[in-house]
N, C-alpha and C. Protein backbone atom coordinates (compact mmCIF):
# COMPACT_ATOMS: atom_id res chain seq x y z
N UNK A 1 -0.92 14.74 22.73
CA UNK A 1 -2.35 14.74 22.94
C UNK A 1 -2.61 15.02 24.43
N UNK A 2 -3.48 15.84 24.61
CA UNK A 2 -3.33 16.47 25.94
C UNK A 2 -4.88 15.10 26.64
N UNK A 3 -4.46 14.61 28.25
CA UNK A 3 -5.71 14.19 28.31
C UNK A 3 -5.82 14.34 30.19
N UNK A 4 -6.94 14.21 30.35
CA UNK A 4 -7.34 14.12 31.61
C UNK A 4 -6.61 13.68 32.77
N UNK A 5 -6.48 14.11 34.16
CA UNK A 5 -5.76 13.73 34.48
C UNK A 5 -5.86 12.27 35.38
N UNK A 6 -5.05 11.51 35.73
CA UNK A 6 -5.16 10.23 36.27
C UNK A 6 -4.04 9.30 35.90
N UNK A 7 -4.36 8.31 35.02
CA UNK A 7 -2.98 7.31 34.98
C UNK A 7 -2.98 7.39 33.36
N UNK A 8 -2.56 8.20 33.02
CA UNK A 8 -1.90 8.32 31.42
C UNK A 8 -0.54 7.18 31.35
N UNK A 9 -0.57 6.75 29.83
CA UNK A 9 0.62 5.52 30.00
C UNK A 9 1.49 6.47 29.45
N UNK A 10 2.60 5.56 29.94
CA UNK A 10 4.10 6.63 30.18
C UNK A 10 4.87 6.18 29.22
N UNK A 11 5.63 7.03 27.92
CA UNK A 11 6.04 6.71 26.78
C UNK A 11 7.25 7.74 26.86
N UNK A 12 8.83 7.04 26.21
CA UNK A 12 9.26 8.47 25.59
C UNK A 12 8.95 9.02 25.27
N UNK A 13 9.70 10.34 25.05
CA UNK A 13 9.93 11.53 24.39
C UNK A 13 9.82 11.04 23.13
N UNK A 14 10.89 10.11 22.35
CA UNK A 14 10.99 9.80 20.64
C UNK A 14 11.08 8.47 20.85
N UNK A 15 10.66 7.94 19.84
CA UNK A 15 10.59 6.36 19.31
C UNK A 15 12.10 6.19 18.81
N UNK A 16 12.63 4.62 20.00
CA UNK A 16 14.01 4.62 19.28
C UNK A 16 13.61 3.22 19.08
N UNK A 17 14.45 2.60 17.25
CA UNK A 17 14.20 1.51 16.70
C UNK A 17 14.41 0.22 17.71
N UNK A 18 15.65 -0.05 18.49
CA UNK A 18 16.18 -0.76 19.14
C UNK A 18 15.24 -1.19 20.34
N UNK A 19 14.38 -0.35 20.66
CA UNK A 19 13.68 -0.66 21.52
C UNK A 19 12.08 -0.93 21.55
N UNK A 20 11.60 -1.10 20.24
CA UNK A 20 10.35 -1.55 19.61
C UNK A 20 10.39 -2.72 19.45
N UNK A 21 9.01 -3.50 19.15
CA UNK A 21 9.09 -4.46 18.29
C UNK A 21 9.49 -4.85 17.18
N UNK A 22 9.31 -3.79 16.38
CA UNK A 22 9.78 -4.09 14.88
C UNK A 22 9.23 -2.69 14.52
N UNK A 23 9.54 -2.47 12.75
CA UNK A 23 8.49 -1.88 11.77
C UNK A 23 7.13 -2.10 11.85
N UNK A 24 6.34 -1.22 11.68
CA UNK A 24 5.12 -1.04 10.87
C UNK A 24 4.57 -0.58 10.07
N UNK A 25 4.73 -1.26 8.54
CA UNK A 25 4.45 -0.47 7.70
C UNK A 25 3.35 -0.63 6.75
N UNK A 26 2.67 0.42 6.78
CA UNK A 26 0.98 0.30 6.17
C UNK A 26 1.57 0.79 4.68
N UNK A 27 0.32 -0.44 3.67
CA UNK A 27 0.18 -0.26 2.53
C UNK A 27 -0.99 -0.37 2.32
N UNK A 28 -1.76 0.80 1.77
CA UNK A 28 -3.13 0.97 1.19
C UNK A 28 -4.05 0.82 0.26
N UNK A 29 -5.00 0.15 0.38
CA UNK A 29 -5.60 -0.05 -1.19
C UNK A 29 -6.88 0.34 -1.13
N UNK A 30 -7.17 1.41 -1.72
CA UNK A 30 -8.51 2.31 -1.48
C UNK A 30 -9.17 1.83 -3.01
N UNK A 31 -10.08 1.19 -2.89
CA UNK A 31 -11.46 1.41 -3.45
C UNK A 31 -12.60 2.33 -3.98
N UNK A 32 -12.00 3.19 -4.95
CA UNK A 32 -12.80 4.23 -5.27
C UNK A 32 -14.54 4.38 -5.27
N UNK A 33 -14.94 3.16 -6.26
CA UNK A 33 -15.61 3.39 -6.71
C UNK A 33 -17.02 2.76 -5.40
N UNK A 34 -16.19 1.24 -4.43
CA UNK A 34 -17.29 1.27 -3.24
C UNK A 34 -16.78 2.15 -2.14
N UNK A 35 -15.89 2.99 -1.82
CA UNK A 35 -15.16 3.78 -1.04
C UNK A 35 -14.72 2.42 -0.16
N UNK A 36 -13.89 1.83 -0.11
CA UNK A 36 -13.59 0.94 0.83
C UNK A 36 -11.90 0.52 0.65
N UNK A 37 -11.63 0.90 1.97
CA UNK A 37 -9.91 0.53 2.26
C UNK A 37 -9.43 -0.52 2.71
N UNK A 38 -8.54 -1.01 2.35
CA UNK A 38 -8.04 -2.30 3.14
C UNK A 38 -6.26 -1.75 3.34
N UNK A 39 -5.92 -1.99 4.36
CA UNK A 39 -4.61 -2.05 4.64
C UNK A 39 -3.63 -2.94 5.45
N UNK A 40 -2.55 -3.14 4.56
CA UNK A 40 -1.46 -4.39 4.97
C UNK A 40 -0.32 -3.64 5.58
N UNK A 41 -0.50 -4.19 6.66
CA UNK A 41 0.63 -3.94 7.55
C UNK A 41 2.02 -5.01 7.18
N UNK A 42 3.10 -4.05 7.10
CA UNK A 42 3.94 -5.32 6.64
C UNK A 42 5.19 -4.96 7.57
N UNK A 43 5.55 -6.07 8.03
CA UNK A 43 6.64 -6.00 9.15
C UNK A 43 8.27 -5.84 9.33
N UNK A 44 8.65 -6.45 7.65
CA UNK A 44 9.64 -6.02 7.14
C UNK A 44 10.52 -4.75 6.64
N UNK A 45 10.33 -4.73 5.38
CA UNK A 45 10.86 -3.82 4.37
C UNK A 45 9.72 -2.80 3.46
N UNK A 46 9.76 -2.13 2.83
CA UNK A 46 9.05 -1.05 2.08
C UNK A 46 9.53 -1.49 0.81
N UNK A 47 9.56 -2.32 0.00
CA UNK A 47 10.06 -2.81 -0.71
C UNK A 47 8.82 -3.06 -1.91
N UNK A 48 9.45 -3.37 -3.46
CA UNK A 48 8.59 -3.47 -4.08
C UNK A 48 7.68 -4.71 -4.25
N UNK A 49 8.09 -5.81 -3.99
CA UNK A 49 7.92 -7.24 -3.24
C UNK A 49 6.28 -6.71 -2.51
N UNK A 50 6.84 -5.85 -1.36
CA UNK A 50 5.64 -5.71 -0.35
C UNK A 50 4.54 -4.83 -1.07
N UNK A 51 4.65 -3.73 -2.15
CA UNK A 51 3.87 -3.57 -2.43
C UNK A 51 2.69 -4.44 -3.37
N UNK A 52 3.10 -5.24 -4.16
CA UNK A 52 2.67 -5.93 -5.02
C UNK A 52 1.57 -7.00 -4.22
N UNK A 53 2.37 -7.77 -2.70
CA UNK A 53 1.83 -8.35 -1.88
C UNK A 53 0.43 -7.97 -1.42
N UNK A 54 0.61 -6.74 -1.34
CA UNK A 54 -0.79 -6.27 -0.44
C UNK A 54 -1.82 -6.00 -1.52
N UNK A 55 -1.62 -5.44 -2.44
CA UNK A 55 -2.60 -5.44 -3.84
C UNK A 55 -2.94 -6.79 -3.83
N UNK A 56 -1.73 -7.68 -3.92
CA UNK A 56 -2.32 -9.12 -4.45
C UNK A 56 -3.36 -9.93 -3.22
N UNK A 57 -3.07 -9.51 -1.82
CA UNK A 57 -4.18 -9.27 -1.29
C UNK A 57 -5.60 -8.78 -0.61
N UNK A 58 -5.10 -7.46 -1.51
CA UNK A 58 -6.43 -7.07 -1.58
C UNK A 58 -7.41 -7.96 -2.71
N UNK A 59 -6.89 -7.83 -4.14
CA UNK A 59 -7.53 -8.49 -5.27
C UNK A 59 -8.13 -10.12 -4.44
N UNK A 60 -7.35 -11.30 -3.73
CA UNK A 60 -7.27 -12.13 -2.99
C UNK A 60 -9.00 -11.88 -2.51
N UNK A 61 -8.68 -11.08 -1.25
CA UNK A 61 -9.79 -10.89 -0.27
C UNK A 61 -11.07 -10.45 -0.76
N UNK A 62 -10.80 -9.29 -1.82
CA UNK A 62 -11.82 -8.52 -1.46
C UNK A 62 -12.30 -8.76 -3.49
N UNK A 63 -11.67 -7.79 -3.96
CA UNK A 63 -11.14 -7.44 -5.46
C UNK A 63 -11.95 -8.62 -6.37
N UNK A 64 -11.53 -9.68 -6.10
CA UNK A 64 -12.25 -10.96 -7.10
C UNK A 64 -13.79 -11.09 -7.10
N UNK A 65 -14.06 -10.65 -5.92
CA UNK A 65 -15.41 -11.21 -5.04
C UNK A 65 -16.55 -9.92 -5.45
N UNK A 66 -16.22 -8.30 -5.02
CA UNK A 66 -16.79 -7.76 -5.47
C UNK A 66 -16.14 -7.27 -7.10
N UNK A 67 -15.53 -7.52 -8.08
CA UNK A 67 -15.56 -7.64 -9.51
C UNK A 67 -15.50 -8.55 -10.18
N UNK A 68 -16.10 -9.50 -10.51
CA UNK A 68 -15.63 -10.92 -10.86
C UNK A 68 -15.85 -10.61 -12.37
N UNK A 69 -16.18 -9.58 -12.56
CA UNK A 69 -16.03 -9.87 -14.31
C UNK A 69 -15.32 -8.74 -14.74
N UNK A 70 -14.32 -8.25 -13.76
CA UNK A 70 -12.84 -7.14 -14.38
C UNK A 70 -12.19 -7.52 -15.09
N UNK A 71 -12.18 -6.89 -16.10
CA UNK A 71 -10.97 -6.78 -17.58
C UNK A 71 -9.78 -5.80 -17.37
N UNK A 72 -9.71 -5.37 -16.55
CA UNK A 72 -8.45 -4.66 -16.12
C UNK A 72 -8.59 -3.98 -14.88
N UNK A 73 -8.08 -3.63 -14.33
CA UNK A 73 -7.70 -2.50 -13.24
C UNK A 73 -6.72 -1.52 -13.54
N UNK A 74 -6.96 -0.09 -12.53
CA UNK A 74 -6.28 1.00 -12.99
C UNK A 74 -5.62 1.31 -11.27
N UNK A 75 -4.40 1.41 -11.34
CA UNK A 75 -3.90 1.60 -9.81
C UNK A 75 -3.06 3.03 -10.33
N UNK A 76 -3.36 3.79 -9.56
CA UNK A 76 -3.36 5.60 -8.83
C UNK A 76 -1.55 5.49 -7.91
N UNK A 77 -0.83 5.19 -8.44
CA UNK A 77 -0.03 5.70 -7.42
C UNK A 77 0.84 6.65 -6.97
N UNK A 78 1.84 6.82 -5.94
CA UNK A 78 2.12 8.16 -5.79
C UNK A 78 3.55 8.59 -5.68
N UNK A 79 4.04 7.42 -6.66
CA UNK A 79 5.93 7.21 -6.98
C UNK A 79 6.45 6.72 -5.36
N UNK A 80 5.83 6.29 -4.36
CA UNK A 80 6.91 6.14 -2.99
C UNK A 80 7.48 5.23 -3.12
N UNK A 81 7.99 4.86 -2.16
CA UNK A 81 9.27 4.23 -1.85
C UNK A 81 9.25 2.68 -2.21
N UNK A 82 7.64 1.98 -2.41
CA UNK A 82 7.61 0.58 -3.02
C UNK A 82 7.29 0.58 -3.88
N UNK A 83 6.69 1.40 -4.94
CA UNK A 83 5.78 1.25 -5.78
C UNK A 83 6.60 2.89 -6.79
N UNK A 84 7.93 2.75 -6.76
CA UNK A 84 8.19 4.30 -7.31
C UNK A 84 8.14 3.37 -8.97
N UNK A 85 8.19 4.55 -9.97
CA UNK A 85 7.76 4.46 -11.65
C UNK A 85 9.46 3.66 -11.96
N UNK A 86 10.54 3.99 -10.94
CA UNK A 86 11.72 3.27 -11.60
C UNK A 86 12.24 2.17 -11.16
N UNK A 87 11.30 1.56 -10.00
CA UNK A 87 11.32 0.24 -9.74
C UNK A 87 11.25 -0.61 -10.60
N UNK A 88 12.55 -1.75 -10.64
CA UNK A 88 12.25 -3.00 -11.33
C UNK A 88 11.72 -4.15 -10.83
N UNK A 89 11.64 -3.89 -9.39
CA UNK A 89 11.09 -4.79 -8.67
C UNK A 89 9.69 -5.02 -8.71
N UNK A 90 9.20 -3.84 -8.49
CA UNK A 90 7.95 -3.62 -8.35
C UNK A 90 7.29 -3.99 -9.91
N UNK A 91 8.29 -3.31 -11.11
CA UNK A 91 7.22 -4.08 -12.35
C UNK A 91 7.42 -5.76 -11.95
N UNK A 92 8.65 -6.27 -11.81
CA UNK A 92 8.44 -7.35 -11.94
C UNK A 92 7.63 -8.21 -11.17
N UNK A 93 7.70 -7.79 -9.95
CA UNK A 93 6.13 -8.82 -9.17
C UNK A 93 4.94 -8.30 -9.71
N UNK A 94 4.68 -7.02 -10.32
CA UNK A 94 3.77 -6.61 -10.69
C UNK A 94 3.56 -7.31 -12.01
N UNK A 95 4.12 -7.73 -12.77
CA UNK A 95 3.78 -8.83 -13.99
C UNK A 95 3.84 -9.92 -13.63
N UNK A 96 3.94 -10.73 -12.48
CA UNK A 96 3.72 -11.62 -11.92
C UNK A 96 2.43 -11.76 -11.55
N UNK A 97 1.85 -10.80 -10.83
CA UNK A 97 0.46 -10.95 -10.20
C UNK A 97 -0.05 -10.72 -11.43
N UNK A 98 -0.12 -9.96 -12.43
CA UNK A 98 -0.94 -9.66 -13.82
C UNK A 98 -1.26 -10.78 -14.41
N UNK A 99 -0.15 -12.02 -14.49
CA UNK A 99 0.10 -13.08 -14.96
C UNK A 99 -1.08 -13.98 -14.68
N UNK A 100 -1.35 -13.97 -13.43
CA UNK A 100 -1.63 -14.95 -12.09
C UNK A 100 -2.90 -14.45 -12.44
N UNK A 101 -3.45 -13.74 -12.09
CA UNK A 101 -5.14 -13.05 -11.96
C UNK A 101 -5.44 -12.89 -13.88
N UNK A 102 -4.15 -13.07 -14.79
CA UNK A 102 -4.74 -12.73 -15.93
C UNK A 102 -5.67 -11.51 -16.32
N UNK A 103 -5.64 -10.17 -15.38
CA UNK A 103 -5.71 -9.19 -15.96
C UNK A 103 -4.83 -7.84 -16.13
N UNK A 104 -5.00 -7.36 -17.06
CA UNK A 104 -4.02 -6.34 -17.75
C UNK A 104 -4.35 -5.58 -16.53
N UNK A 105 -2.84 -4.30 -15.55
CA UNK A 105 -3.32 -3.84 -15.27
C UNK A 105 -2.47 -1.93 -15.60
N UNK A 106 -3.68 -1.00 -15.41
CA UNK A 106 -2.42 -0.20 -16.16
C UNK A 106 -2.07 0.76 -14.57
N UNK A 107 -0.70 1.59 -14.43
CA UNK A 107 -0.12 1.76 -13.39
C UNK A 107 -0.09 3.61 -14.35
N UNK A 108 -0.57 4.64 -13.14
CA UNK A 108 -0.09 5.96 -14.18
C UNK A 108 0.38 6.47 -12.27
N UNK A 109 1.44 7.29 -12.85
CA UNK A 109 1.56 7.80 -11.38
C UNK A 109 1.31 9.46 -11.09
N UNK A 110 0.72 9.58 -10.02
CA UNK A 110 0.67 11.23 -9.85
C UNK A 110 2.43 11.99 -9.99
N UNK A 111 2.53 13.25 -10.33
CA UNK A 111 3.55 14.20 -10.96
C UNK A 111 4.70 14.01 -9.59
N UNK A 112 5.61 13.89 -9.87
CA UNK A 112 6.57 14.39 -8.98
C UNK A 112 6.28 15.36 -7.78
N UNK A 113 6.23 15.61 -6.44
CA UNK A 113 5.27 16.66 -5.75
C UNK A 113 4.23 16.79 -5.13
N UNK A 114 3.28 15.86 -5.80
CA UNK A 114 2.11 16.10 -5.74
C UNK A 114 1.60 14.68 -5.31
N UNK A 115 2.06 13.69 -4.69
CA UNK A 115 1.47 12.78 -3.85
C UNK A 115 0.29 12.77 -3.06
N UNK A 116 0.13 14.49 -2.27
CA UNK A 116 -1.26 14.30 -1.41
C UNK A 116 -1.97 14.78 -2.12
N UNK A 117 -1.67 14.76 -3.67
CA UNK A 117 -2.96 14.44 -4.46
C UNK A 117 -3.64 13.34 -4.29
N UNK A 118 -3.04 12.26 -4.12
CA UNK A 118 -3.56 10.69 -3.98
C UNK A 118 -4.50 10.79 -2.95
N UNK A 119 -5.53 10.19 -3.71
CA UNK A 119 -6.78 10.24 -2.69
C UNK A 119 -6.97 9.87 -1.02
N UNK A 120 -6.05 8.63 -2.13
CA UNK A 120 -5.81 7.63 -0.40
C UNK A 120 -5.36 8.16 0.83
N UNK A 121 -4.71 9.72 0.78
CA UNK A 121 -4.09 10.54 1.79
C UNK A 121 -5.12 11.45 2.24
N UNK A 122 -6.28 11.80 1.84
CA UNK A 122 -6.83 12.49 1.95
C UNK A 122 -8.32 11.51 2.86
N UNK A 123 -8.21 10.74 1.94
CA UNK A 123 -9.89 9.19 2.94
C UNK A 123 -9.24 8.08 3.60
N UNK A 124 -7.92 8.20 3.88
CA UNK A 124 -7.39 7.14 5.14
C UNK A 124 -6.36 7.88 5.95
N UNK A 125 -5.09 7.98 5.29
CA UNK A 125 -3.82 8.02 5.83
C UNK A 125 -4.36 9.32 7.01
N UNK A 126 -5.02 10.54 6.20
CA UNK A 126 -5.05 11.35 7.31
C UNK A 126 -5.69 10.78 8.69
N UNK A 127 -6.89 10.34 7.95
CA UNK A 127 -7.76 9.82 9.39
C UNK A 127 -7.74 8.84 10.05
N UNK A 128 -6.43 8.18 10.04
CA UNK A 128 -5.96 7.48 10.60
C UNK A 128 -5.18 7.96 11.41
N UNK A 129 -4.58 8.95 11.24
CA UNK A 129 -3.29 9.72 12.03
C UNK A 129 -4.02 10.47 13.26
N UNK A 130 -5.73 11.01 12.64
CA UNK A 130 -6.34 11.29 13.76
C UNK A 130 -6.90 10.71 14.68
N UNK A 131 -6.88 9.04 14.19
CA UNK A 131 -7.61 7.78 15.14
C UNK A 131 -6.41 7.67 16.06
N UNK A 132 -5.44 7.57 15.81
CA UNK A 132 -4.19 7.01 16.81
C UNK A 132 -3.41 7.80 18.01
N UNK A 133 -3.81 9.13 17.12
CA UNK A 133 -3.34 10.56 17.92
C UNK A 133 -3.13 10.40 19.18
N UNK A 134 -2.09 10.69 19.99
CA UNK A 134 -2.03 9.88 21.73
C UNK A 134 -1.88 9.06 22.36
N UNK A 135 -1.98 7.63 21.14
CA UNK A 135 -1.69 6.57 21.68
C UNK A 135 -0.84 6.11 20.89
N UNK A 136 0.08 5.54 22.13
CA UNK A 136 1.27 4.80 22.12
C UNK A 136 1.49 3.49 21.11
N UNK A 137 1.79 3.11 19.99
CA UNK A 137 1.94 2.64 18.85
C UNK A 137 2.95 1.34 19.73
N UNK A 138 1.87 0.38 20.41
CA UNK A 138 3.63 -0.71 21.54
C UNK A 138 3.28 -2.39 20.71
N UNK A 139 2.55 -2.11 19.68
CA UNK A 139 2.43 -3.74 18.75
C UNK A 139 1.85 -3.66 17.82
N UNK A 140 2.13 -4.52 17.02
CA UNK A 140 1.36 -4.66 15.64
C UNK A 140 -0.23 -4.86 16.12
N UNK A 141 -0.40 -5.54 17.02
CA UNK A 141 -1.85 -5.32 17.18
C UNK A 141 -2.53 -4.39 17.79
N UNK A 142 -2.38 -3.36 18.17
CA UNK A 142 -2.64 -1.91 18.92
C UNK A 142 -2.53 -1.15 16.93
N UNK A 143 -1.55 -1.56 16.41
CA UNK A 143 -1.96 -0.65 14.92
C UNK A 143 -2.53 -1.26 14.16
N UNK A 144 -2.91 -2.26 13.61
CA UNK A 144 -3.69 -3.14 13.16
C UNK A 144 -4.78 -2.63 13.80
N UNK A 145 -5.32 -2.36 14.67
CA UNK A 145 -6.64 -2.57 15.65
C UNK A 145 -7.06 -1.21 15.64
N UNK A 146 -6.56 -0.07 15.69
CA UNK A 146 -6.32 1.24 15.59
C UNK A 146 -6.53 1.85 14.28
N UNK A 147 -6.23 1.34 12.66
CA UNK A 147 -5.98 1.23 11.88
C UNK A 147 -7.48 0.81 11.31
N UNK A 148 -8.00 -0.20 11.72
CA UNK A 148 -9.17 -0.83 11.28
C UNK A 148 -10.07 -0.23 12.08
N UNK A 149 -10.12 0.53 13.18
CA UNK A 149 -11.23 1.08 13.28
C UNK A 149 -11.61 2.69 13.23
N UNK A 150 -10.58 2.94 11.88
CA UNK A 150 -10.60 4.22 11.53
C UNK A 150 -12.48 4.47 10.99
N UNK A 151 -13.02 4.98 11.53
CA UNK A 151 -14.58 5.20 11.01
C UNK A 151 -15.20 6.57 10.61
N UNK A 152 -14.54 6.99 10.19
CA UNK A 152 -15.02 8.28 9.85
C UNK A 152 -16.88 8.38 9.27
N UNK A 153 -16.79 9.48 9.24
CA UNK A 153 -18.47 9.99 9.19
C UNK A 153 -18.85 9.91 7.96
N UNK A 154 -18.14 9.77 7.37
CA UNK A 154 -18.02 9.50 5.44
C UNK A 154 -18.78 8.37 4.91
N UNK A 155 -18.77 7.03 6.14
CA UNK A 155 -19.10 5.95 5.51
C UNK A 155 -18.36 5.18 5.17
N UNK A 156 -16.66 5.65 4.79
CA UNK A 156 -15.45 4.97 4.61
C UNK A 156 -15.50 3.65 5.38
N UNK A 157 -15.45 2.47 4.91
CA UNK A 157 -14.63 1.55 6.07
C UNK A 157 -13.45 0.85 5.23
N UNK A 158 -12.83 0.52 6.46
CA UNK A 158 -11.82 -0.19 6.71
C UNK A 158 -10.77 -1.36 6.96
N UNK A 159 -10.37 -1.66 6.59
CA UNK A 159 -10.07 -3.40 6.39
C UNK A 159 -8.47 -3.02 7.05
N UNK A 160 -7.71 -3.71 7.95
CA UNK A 160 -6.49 -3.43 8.17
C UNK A 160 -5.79 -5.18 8.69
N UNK A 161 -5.13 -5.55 8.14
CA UNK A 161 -4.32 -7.14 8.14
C UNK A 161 -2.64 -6.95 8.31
N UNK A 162 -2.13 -7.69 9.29
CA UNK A 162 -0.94 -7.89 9.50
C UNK A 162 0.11 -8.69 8.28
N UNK A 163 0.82 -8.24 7.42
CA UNK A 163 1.69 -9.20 6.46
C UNK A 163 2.69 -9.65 7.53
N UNK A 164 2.97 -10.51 7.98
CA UNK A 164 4.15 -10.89 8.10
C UNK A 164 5.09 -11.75 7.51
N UNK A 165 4.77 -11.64 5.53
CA UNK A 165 5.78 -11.44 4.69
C UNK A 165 7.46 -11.34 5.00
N UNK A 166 8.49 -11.65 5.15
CA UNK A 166 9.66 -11.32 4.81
C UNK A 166 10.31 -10.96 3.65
N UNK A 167 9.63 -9.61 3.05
CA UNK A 167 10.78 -9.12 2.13
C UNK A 167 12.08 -8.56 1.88
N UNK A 168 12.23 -9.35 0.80
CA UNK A 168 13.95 -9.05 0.52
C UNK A 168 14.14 -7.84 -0.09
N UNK A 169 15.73 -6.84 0.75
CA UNK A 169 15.80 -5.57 -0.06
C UNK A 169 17.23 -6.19 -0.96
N UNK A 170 16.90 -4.82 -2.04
CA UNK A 170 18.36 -4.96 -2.82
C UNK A 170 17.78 -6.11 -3.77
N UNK A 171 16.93 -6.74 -3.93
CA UNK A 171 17.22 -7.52 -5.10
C UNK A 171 17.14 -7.16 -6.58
N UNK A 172 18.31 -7.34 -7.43
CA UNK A 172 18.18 -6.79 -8.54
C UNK A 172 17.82 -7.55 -9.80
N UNK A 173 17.15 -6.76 -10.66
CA UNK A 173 16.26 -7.34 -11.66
C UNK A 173 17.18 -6.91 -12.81
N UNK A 174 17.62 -8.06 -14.37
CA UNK A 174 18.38 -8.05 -14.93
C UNK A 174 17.80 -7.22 -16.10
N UNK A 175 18.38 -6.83 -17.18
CA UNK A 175 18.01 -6.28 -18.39
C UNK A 175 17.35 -6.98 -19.34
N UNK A 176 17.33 -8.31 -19.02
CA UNK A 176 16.49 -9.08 -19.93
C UNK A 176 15.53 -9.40 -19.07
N UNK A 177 15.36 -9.31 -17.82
CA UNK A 177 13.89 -9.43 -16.86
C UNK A 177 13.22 -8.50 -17.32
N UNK A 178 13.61 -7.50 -17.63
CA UNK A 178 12.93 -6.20 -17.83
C UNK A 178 12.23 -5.98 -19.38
N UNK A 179 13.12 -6.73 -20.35
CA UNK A 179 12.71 -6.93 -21.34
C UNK A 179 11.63 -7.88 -21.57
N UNK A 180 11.53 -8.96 -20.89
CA UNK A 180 10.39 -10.26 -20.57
C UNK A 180 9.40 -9.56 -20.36
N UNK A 181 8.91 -8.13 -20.24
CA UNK A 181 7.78 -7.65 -19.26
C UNK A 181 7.04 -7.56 -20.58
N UNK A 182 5.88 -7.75 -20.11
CA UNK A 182 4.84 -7.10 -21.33
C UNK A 182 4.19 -5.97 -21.09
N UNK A 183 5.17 -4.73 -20.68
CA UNK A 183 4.89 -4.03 -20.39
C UNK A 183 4.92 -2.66 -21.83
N UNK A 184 3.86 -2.15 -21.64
CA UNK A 184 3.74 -0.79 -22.87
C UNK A 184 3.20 0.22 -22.18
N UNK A 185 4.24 1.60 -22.43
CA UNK A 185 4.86 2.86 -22.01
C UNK A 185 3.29 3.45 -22.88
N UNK A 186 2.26 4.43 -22.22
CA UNK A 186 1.59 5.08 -22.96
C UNK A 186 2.42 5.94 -23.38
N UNK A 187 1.39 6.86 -24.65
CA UNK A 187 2.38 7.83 -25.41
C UNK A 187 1.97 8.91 -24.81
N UNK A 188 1.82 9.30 -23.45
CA UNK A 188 1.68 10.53 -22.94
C UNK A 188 2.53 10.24 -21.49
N UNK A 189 4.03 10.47 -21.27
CA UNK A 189 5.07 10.22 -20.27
C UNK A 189 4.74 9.08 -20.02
N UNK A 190 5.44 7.99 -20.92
CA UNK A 190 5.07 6.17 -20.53
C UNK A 190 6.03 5.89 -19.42
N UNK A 191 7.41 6.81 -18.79
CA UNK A 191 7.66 6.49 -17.56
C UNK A 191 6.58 6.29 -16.76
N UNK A 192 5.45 7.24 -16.20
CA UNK A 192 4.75 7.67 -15.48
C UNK A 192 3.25 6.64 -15.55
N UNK A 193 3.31 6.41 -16.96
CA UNK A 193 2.05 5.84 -17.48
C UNK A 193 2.19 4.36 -18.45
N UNK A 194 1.95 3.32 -18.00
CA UNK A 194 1.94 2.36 -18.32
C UNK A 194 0.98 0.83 -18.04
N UNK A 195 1.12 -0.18 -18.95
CA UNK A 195 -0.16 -0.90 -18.86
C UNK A 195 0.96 -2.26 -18.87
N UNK A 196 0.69 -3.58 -17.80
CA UNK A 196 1.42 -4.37 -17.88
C UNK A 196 0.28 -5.66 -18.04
N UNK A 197 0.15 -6.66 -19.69
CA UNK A 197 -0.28 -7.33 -19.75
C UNK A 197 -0.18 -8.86 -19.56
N UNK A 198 -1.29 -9.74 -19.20
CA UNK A 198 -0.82 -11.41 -19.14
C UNK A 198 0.43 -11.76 -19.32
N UNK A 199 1.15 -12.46 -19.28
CA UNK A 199 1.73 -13.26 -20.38
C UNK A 199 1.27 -14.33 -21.33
């Protein structure tokens, strides 16, 4: 980012891990229908644990308050790295929180490829990348803070919260965990498309 001249802060060339604070890793939960984002910063892992977390606080914060009479929810996602269709992790906290809030919720994922189909890349992630542009990323609260005051001209706003969660990687989910799920495969690619109810 090119800027004026005077006392610009002085950063490497490349970000090396060893010499940061930690990770920062944003998980998004866009609000279609009031256009409204909230995002969890989570300090750990990318894990399916963490995705489930930040849904469960979005629903928490926001979700209960403006729907209090939802019979289900429909979550858009885009197969990554917490939330991919062959996670067992991710169903299984994800029938956990279903459990907990007692509503069915169904999960369909965009095609292999085609991720910046997901809306959420198109009314945050980008314009966020253009809020930060130049500046030096040196704490969770500089991205947190950066993050939340993404304001675009749209009307979009923004919600951005620190997890400092410790999730566990590698944990594996057994063949009869998987069977416990009350989970049902639609009949149009039920990998891709599926509905996980109460218990």
């Amino acid at each position: 980012c090119w800027i004026p001249n005077g006392e610009p802060e002085e950063v490497l060339v490349h970000g090396f891990a060893h010499l940061g604070q930690g990770k920062a890793i944003p998980y998004g939960t866009y609000d279609m229908v009031r256009d409204r984002e909230m995002v969890n910063v989570g300090v750990s892992l990318d894990t399916g644990e963490f995705a489930v977390e930040s849904i469960r606080r979005w629903w928490r914060l926001v979700g209960r308050r403006v729907y209090p009479r939802a019979e289900r929810f429909l979550i858009c996602a885009d197969a990554g790295v917490s939330n991919g269709n062959r996670l067992r992790v991710w169903k299984l906290h994800l029938q956990t929180l279903v459990s907990a809030i007692g509503i069915p919720i169904t999960v369909c994922y965009y095609p292999p490829g085609t991720s910046k189909w997901n809306k959420i890349e198109h009314r945050l992630f980008s314009l966020i990348s253009m809020n930060w542009r130049g500046k030096p990323l040196v704490s969770y609260e500089t991205v947190v803070s950066l993050i939340g005051g993404t304001r675009p001209r749209s009307g979009l706003k923004v919600k951005a919260l620190l997890d400092k969660c410790d999730c566990e990687a590698g944990r594996q989910v057994s063949d009869q965990q998987m069977k416990d799920l009350h989970l049902r495969g639609h009949s149009f690619h039920p990998d891709w498309n599926y509905t996980l109810s109460p218990n």
